[in-house]
PDB file of N, CA and C in Angstrom:
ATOM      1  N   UNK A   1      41.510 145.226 -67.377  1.00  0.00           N
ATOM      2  CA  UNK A   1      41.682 144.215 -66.375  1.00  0.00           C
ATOM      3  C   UNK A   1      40.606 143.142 -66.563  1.00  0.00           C
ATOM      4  N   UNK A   2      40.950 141.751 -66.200  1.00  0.00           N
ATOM      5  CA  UNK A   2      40.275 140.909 -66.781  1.00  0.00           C
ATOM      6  C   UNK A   2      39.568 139.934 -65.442  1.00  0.00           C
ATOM      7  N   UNK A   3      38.509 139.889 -65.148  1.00  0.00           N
ATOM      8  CA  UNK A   3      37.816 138.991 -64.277  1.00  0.00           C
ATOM      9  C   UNK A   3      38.313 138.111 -64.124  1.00  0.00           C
ATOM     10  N   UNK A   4      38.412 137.474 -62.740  1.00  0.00           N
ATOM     11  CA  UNK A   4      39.256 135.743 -62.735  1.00  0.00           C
ATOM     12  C   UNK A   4      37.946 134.923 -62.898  1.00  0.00           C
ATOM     13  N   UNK A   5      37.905 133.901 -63.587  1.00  0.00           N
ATOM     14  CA  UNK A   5      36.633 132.905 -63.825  1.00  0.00           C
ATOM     15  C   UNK A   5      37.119 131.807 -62.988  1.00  0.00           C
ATOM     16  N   UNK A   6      36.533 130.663 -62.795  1.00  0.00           N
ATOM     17  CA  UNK A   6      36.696 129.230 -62.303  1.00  0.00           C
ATOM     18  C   UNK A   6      36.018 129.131 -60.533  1.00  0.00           C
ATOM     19  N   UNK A   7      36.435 127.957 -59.888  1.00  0.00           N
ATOM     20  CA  UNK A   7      35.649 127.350 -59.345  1.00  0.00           C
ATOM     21  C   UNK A   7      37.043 127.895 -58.189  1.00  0.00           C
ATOM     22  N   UNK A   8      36.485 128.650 -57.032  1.00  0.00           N
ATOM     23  CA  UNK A   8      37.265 128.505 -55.919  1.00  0.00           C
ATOM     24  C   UNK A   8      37.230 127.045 -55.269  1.00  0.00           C
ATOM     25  N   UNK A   9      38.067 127.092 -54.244  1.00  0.00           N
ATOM     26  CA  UNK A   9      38.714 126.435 -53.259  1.00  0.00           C
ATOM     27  C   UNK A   9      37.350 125.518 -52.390  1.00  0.00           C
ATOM     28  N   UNK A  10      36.566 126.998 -51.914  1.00  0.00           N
ATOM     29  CA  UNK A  10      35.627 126.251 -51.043  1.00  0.00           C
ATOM     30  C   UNK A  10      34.608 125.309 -51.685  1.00  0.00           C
ATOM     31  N   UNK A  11      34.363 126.311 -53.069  1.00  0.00           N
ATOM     32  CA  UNK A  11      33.322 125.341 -53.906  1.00  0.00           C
ATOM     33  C   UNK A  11      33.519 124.382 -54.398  1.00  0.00           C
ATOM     34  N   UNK A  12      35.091 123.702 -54.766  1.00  0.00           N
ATOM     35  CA  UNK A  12      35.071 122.734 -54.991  1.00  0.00           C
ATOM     36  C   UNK A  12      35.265 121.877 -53.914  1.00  0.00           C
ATOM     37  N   UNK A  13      35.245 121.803 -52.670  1.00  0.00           N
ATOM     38  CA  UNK A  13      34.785 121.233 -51.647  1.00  0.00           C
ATOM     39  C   UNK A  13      33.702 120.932 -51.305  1.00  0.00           C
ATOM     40  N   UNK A  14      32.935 122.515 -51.474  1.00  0.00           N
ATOM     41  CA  UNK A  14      31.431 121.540 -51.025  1.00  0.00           C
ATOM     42  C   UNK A  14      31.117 120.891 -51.903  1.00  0.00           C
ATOM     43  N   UNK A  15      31.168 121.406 -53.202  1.00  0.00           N
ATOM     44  CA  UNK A  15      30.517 120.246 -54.275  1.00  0.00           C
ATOM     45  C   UNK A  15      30.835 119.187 -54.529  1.00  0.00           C
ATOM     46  N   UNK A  16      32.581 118.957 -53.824  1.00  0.00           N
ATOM     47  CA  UNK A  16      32.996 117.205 -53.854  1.00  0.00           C
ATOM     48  C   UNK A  16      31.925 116.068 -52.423  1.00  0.00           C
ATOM     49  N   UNK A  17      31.853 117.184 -51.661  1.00  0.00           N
ATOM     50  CA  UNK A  17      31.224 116.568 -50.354  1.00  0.00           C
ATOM     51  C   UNK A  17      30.059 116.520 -50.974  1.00  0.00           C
ATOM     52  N   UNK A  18      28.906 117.227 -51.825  1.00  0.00           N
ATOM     53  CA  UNK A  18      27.678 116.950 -51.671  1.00  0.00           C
ATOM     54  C   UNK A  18      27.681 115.765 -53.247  1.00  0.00           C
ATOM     55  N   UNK A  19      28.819 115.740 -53.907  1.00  0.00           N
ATOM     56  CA  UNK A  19      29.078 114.237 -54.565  1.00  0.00           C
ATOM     57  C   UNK A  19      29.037 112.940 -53.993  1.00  0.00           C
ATOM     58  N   UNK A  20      30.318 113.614 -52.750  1.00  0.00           N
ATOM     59  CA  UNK A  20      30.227 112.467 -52.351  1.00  0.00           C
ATOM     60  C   UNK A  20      29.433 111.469 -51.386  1.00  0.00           C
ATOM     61  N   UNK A  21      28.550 112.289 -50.840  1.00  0.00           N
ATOM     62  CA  UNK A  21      27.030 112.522 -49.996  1.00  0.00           C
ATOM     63  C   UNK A  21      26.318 111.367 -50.945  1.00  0.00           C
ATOM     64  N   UNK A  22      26.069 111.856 -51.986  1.00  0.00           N
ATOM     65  CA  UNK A  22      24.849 111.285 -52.852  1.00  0.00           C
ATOM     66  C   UNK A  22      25.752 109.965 -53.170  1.00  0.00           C
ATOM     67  N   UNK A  23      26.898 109.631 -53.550  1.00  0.00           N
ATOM     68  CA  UNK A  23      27.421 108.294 -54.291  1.00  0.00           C
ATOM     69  C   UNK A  23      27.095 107.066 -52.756  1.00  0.00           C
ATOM     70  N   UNK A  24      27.674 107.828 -51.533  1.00  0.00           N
ATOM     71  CA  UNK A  24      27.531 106.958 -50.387  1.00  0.00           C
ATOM     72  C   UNK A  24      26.201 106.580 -50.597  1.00  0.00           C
ATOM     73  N   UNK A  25      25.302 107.779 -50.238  1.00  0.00           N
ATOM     74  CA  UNK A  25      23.884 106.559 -50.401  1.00  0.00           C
ATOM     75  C   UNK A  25      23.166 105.685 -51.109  1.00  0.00           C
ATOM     76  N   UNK A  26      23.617 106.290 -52.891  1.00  0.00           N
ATOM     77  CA  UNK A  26      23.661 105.522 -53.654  1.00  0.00           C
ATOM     78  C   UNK A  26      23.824 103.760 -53.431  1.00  0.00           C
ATOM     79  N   UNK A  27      25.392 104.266 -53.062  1.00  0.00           N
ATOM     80  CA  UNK A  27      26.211 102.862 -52.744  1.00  0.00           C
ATOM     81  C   UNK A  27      25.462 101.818 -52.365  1.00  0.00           C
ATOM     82  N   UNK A  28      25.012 102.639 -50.820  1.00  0.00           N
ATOM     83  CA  UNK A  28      24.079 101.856 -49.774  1.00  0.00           C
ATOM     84  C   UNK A  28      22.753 101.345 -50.121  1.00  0.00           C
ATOM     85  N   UNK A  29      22.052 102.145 -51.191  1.00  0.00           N
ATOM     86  CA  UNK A  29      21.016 101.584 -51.752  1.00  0.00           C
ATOM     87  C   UNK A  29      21.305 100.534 -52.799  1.00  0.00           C
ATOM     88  N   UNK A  30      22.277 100.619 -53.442  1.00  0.00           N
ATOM     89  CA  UNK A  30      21.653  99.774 -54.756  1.00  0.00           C
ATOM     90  C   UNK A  30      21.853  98.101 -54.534  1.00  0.00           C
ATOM     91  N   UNK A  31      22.346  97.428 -53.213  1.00  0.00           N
ATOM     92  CA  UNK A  31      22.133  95.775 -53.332  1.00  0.00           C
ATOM     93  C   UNK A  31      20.783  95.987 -52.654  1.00  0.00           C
ATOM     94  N   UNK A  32      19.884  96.753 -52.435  1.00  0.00           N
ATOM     95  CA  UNK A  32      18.262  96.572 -52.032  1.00  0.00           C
ATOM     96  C   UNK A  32      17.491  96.420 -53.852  1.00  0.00           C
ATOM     97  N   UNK A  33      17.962  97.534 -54.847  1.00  0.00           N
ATOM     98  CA  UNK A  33      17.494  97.522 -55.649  1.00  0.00           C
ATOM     99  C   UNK A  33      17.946  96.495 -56.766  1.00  0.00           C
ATOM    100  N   UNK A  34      18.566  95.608 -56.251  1.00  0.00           N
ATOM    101  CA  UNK A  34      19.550  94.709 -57.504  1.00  0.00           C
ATOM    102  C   UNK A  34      18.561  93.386 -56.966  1.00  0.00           C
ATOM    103  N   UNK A  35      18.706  93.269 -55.417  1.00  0.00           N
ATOM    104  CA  UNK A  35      17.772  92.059 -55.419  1.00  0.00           C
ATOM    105  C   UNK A  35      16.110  92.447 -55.768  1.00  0.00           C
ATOM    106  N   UNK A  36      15.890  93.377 -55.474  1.00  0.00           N
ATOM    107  CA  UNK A  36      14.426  94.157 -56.473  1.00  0.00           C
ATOM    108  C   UNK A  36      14.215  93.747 -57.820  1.00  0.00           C
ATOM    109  N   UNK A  37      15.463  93.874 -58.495  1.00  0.00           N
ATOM    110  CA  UNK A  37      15.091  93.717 -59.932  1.00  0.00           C
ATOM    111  C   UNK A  37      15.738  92.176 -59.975  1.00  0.00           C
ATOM    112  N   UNK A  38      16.008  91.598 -58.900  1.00  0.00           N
ATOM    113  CA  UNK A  38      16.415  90.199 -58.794  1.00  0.00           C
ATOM    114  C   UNK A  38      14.736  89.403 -58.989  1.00  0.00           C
ATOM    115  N   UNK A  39      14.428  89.786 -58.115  1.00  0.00           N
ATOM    116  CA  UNK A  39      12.807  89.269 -57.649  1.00  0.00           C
ATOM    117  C   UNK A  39      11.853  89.420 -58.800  1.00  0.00           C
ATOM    118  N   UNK A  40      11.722  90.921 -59.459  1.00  0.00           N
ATOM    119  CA  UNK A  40      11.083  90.614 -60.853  1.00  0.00           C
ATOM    120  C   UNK A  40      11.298  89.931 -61.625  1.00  0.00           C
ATOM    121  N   UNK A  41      12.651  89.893 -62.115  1.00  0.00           N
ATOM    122  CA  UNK A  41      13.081  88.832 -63.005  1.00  0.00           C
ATOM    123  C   UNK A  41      12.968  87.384 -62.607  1.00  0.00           C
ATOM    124  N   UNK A  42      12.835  86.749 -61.647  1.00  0.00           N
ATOM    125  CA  UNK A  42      12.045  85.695 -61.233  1.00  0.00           C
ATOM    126  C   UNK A  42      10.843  85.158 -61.502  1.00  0.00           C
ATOM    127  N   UNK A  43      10.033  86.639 -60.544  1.00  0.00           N
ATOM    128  CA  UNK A  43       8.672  86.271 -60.436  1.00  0.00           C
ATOM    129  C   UNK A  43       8.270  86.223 -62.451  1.00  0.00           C
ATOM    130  N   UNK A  44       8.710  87.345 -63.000  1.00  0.00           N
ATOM    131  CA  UNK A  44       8.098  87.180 -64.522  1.00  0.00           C
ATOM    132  C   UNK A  44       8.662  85.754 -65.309  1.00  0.00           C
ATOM    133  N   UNK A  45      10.086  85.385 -65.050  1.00  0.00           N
ATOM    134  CA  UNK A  45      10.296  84.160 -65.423  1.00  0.00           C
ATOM    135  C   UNK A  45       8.951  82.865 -64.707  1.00  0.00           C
ATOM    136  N   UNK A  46       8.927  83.254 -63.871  1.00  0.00           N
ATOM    137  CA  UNK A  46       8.208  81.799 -62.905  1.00  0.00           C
ATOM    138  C   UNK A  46       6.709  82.362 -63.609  1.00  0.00           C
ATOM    139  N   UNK A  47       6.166  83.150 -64.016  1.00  0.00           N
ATOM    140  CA  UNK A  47       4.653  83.352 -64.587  1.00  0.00           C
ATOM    141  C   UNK A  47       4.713  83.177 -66.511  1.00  0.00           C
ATOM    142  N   UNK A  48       5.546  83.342 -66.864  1.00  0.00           N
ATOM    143  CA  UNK A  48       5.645  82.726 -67.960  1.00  0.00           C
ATOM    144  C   UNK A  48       6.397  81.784 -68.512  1.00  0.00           C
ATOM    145  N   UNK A  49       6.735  80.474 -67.424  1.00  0.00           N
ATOM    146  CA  UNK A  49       7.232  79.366 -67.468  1.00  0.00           C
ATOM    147  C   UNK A  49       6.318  78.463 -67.870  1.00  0.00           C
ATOM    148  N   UNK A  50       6.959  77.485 -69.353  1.00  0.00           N
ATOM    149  CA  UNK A  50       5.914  76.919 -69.970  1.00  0.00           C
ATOM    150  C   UNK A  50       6.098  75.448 -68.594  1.00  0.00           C
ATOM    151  N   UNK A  51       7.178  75.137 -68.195  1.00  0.00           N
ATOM    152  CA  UNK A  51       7.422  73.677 -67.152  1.00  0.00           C
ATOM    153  C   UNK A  51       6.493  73.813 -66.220  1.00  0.00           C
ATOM    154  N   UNK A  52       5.880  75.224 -65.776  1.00  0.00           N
ATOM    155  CA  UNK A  52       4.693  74.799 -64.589  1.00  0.00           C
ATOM    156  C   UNK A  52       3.445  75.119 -64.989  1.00  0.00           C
ATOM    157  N   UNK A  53       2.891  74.716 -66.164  1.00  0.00           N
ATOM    158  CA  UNK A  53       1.903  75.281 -66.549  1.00  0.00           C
ATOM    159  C   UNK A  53       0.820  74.209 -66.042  1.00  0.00           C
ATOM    160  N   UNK A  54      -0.327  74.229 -65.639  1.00  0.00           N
ATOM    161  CA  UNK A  54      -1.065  73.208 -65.091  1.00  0.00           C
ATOM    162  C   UNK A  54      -0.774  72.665 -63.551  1.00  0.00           C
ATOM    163  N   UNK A  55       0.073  73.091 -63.322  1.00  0.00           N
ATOM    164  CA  UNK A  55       0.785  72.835 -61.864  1.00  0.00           C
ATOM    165  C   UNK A  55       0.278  73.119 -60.646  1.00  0.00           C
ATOM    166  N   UNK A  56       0.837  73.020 -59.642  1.00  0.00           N
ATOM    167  CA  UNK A  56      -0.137  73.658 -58.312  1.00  0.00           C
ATOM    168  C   UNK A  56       0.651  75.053 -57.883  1.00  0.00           C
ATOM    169  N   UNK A  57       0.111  75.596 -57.116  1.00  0.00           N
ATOM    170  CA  UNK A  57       0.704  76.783 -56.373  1.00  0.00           C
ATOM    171  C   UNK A  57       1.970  76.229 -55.049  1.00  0.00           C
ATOM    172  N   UNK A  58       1.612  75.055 -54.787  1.00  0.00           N
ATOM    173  CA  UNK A  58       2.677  74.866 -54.135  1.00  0.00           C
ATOM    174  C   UNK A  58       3.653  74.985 -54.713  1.00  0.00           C
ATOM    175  N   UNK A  59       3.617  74.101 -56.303  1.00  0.00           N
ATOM    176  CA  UNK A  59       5.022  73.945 -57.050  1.00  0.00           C
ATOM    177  C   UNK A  59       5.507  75.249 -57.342  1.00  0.00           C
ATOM    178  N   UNK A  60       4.844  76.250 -57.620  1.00  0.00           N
ATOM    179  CA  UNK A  60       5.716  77.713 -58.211  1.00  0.00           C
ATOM    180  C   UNK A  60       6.496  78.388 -56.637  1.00  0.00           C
ATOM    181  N   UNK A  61       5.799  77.880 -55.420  1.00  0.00           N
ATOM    182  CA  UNK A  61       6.373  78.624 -54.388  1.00  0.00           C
ATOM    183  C   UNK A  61       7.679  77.749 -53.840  1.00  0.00           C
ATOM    184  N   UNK A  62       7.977  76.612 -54.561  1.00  0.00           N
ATOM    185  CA  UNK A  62       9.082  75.438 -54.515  1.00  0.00           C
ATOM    186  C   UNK A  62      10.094  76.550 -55.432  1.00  0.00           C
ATOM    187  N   UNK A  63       9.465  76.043 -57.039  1.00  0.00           N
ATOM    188  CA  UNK A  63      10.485  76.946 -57.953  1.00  0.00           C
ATOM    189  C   UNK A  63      10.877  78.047 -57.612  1.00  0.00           C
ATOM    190  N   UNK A  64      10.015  79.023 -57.102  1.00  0.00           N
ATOM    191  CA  UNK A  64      10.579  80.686 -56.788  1.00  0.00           C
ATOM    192  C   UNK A  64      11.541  80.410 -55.499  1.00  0.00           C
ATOM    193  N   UNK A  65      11.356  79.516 -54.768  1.00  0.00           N
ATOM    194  CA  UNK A  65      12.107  78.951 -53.409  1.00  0.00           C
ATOM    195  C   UNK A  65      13.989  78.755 -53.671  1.00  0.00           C
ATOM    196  N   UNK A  66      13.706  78.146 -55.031  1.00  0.00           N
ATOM    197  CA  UNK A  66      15.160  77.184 -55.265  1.00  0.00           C
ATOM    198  C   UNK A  66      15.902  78.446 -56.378  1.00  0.00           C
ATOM    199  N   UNK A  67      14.746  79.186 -57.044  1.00  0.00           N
ATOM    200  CA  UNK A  67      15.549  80.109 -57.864  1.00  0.00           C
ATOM    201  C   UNK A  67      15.980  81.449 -57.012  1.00  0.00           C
ATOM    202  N   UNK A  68      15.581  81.229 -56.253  1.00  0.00           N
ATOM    203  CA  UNK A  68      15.943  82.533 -55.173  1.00  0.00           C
ATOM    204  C   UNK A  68      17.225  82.270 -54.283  1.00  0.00           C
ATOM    205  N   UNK A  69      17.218  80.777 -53.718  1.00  0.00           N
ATOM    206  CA  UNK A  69      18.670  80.060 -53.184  1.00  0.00           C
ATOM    207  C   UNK A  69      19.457  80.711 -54.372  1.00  0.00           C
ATOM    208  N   UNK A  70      19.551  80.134 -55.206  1.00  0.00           N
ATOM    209  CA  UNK A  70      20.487  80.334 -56.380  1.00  0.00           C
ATOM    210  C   UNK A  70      21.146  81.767 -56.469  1.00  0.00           C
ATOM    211  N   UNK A  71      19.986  82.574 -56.484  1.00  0.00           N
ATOM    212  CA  UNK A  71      20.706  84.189 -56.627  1.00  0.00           C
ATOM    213  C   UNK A  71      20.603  84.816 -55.376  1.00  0.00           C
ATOM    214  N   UNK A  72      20.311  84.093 -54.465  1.00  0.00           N
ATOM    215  CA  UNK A  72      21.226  84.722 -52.869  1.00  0.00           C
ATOM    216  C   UNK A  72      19.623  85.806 -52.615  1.00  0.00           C
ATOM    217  N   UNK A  73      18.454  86.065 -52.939  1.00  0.00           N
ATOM    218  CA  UNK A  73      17.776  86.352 -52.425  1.00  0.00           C
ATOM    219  C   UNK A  73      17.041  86.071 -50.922  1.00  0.00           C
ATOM    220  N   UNK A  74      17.343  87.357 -50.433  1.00  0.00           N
ATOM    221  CA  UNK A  74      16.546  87.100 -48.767  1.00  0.00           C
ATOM    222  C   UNK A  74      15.461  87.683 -48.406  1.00  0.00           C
ATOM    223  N   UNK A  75      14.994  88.814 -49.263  1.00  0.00           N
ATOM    224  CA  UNK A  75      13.996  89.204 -48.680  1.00  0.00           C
ATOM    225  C   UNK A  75      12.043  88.875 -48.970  1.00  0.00           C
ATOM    226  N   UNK A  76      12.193  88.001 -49.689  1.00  0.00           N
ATOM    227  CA  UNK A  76      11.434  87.115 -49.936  1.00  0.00           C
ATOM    228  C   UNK A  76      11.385  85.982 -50.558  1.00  0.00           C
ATOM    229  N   UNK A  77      10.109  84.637 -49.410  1.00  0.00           N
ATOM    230  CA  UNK A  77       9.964  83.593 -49.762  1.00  0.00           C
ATOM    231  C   UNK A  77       8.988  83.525 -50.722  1.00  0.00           C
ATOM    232  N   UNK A  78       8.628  82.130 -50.737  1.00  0.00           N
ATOM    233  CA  UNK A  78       7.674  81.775 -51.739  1.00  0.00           C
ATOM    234  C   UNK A  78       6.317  81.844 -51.064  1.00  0.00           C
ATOM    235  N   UNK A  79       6.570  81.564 -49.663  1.00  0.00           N
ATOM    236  CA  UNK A  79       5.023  81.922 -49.288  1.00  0.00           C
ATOM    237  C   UNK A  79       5.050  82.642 -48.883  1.00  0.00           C
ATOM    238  N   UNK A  80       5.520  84.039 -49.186  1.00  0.00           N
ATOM    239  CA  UNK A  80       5.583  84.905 -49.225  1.00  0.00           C
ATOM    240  C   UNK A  80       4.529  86.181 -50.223  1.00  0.00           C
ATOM    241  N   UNK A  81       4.785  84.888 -51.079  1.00  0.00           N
ATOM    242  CA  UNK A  81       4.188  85.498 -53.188  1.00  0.00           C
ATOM    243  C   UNK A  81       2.802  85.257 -52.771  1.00  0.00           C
ATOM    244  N   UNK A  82       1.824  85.926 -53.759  1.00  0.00           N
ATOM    245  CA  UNK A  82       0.435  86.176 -53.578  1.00  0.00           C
ATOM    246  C   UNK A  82       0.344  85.851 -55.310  1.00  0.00           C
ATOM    247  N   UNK A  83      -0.123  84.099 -55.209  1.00  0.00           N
ATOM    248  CA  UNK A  83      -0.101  83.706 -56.403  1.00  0.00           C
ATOM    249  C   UNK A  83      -1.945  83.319 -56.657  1.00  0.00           C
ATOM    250  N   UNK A  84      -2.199  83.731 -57.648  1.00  0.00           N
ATOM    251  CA  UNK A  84      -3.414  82.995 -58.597  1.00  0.00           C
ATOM    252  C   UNK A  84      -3.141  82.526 -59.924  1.00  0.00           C
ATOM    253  N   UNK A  85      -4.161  81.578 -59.393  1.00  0.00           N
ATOM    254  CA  UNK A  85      -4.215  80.836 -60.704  1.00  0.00           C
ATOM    255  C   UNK A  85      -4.645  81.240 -61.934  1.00  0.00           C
ATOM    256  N   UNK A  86      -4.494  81.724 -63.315  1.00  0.00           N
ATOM    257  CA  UNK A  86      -5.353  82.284 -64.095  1.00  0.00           C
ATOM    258  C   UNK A  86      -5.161  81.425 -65.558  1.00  0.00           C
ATOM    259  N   UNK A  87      -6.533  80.531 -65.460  1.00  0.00           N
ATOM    260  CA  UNK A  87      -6.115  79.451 -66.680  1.00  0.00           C
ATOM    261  C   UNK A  87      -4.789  78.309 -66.236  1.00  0.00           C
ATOM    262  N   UNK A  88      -4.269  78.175 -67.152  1.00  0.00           N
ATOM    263  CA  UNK A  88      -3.388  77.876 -67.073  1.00  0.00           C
ATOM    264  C   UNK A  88      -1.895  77.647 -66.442  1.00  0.00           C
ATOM    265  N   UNK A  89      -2.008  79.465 -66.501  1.00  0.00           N
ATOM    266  CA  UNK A  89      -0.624  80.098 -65.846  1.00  0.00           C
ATOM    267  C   UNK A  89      -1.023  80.220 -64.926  1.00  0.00           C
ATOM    268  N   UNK A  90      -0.234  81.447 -64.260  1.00  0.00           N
ATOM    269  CA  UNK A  90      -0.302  81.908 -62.905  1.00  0.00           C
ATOM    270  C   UNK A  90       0.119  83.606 -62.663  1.00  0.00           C
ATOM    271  N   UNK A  91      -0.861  84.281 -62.171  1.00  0.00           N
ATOM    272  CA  UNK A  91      -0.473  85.475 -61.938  1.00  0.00           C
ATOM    273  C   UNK A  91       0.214  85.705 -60.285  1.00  0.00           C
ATOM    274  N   UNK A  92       1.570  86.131 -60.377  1.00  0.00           N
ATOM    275  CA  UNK A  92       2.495  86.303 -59.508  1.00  0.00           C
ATOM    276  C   UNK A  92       2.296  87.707 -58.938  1.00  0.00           C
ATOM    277  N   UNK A  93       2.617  88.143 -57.529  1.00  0.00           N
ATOM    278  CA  UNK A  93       2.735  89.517 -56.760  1.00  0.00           C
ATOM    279  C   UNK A  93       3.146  89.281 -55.307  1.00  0.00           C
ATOM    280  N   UNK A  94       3.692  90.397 -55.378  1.00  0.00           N
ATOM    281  CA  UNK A  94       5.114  90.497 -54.063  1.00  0.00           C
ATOM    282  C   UNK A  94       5.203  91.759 -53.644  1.00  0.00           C
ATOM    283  N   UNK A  95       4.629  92.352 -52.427  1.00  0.00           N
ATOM    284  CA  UNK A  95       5.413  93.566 -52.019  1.00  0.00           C
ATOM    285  C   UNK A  95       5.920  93.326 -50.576  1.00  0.00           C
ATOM    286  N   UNK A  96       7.019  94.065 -50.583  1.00  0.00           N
ATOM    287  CA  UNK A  96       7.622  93.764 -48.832  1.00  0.00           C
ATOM    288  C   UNK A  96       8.461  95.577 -48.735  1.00  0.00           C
ATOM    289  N   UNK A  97       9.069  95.611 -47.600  1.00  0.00           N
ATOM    290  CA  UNK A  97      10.009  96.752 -47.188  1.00  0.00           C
ATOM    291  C   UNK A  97      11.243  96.252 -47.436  1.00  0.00           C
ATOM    292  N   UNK A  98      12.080  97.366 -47.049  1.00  0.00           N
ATOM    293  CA  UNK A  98      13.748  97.002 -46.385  1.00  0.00           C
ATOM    294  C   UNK A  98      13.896  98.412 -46.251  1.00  0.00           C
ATOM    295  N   UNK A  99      14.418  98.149 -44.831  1.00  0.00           N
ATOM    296  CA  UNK A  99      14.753  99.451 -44.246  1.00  0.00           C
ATOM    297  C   UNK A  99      16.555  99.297 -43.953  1.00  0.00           C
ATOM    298  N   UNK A 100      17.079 100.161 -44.470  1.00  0.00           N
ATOM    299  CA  UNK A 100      18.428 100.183 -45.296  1.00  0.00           C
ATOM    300  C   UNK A 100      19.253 101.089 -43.840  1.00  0.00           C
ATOM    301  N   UNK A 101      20.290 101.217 -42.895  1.00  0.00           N
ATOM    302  CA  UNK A 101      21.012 101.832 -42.243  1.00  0.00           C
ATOM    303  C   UNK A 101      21.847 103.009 -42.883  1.00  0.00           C
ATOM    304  N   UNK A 102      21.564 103.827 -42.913  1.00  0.00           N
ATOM    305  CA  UNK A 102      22.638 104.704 -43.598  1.00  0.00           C
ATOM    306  C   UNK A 102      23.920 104.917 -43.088  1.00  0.00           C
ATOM    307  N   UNK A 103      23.997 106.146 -42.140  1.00  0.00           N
ATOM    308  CA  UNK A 103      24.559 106.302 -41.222  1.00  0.00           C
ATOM    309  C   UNK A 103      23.648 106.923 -39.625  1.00  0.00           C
ATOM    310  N   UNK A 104      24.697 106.766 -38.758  1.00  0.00           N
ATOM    311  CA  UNK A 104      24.216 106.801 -37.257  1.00  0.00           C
ATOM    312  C   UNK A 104      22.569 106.432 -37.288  1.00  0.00           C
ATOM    313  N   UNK A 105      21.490 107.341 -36.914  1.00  0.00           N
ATOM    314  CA  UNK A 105      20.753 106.526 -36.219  1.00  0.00           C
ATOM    315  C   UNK A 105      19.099 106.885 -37.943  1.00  0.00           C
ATOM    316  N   UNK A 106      20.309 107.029 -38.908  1.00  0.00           N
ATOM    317  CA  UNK A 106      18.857 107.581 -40.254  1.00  0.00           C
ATOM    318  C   UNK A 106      18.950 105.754 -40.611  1.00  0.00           C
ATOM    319  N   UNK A 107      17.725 106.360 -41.069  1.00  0.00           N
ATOM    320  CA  UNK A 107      17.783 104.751 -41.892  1.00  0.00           C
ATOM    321  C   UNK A 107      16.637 105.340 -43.542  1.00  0.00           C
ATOM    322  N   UNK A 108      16.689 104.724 -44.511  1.00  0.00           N
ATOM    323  CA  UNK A 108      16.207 104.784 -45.169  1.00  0.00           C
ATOM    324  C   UNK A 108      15.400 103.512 -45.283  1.00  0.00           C
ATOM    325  N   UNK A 109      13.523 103.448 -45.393  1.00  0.00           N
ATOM    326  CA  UNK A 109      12.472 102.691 -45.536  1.00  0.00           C
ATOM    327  C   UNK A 109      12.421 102.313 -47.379  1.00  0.00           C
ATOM    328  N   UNK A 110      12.400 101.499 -47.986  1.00  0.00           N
ATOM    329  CA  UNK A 110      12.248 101.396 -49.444  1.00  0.00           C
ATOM    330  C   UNK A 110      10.951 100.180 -49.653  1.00  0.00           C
ATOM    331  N   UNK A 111      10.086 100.654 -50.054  1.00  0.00           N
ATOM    332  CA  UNK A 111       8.786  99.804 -50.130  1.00  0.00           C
ATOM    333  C   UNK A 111       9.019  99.267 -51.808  1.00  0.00           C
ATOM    334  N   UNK A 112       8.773  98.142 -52.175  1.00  0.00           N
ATOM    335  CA  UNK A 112       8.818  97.397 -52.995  1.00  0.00           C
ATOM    336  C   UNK A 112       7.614  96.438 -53.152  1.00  0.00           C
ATOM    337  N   UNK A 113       7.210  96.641 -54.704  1.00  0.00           N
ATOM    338  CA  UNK A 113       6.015  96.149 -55.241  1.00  0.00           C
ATOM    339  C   UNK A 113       6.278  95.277 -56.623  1.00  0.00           C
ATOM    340  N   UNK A 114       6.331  93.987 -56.886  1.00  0.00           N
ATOM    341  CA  UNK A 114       6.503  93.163 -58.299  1.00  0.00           C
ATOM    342  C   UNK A 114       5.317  92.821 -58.913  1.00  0.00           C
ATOM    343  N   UNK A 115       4.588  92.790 -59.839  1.00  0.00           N
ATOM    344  CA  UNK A 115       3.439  92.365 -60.282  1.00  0.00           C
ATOM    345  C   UNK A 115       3.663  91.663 -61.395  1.00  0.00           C
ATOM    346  N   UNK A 116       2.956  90.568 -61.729  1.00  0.00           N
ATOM    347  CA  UNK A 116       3.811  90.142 -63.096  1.00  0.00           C
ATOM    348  C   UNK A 116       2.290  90.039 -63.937  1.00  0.00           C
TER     349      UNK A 116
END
């Protein structure tokens, strides 16, 4: 007589629910982490931009201002950025939160740090 192998009934239930558990929050997280890697790719463009080199700090918090309109960024401004001057260039840094709703009353906190 031969053992039955495979995946019962219940287990493939819970294991679709605890799939589908993790893809929901997923879901819910990743336009926090898209404008995240929105914002780096900025801030490192705007610190190794040869057009503002010699420039003031106002002007990079203009540029990061208008390149951020552009890609629909909200969770940070330009005076927002914690810019120095170094030489020439400019060393760029940004940290802020976003606290994300999951469901009912959880929320998920996501702290975010850019350094360029």
């Amino acid at each position: 007589m031969c053992k039955q192998r495979g995946l019962s009934l219940i287990g493939l239930l819970i294991t679709s629910a605890v799939i589908v558990f993790f893809c929901l929050v997923g879901f819910k997280l990743l336009p926090s982490y898209i404008e995240y890697w929105t914002i780096q790719r900025i801030i490192s463009d705007l610190g190794h931009s040869a057009e503002l080199r010699g420039t003031s700090i106002v002007s990079v918090q203009n540029a990061f201002d208008r390149r951020a309109t552009i890609d629909s960024v909200t969770s940070v401004r330009g005076k927002d950025l914690e810019i120095n001057k170094v030489g020439d260039g400019f060393e760029i840094a940004s940290n802020w939160s976003t606290r994300v709703p999951l469901f009912g009353n959880i929320n998920a906190c996501l702290d975010f740090e850019v350094k360029n």
